[in-house]
Protein backbone atom coordinates (compact mmCIF):
# COMPACT_ATOMS: atom_id res chain seq x y z
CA UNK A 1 -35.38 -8.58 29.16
CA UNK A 2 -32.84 -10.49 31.27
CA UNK A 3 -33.30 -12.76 34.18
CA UNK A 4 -31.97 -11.41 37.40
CA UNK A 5 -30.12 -14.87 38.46
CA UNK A 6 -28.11 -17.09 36.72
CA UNK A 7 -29.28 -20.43 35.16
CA UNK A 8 -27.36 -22.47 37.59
CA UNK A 9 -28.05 -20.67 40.56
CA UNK A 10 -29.34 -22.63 43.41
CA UNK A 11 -31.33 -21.87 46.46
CA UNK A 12 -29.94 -24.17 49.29
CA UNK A 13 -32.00 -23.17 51.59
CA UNK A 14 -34.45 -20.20 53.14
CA UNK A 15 -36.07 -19.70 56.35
CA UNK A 16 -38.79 -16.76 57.67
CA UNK A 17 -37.88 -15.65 61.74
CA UNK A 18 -39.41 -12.45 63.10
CA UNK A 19 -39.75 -11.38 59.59
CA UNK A 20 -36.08 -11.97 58.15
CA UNK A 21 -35.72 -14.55 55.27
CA UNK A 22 -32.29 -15.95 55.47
CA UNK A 23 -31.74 -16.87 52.16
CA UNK A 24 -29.10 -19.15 51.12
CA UNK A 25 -28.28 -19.25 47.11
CA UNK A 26 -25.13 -21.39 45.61
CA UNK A 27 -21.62 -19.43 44.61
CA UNK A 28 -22.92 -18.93 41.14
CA UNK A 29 -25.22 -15.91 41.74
CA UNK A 30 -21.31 -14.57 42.39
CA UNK A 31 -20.45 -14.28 38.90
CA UNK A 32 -22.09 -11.14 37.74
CA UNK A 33 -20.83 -9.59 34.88
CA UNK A 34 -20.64 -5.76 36.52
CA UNK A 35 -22.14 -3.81 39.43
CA UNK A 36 -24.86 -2.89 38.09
CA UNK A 37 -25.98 -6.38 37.60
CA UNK A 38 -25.05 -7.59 41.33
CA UNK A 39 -26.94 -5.15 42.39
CA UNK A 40 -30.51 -5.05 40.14
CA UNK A 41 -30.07 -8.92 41.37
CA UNK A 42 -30.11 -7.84 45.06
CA UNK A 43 -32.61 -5.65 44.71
CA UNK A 44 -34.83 -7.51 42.54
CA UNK A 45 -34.47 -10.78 45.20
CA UNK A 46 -35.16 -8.22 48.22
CA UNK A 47 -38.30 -6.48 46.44
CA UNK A 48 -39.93 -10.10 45.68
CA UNK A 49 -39.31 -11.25 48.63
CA UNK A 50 -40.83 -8.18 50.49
CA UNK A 51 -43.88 -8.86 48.80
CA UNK A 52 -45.11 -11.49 51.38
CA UNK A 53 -46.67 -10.17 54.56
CA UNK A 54 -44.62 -12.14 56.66
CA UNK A 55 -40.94 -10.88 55.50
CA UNK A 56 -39.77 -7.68 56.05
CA UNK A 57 -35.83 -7.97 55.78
CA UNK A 58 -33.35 -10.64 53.78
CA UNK A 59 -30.40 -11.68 54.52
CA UNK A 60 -28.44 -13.24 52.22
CA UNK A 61 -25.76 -16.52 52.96
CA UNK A 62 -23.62 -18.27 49.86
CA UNK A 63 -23.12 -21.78 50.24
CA UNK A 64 -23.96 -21.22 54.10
CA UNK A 65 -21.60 -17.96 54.70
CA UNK A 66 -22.50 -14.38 54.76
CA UNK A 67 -20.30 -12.06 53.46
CA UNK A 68 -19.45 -8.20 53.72
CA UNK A 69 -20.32 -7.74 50.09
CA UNK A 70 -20.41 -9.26 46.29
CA UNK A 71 -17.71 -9.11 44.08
CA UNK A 72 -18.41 -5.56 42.68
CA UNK A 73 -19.34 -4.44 45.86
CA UNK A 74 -22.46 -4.81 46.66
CA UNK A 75 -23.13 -4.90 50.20
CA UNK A 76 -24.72 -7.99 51.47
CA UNK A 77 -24.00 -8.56 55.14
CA UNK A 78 -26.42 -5.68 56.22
CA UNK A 79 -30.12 -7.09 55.97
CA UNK A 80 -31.90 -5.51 53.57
């Protein structure tokens, strides 16, 4: 087994509103090796945080910005 984020990676900030977590994680969660990876990341972050009663979308910021999508592609902007 593998963790899903990187050592170094950094949440900077996250905040619950009408049920979206805006979740904001350092640059470093950028540096996936492949796709794949980006995206079981994603995923995994979305399906924990879906877990709580009180969150029912996430959407994701990098040192403050949102972006279209990851490296690899993974679409981010959306909330998930």
């Amino acid at each position: 087994l593998r963790p899903l984020l990187p050592a170094d990676t950094e949440i900077l900030g996250m905040t619950i509103t009408d049920g979206i977590a805006k979740l904001d994680l350092n640059e470093v969660v950028l540096d996936c090796e492949d796709a794949v990876e980006e995206s079981n990341m994603i995923q995994g972050i979305v399906m924990t945080l879906a877990e709580f009663s009180t969150i029912d979308k996430v959407q994701f910021l990098f040192d403050g910005k949102i972006l279209d999508k990851m490296p690899h592609g993974t679409i981010v902007k959306e909330q998930m």
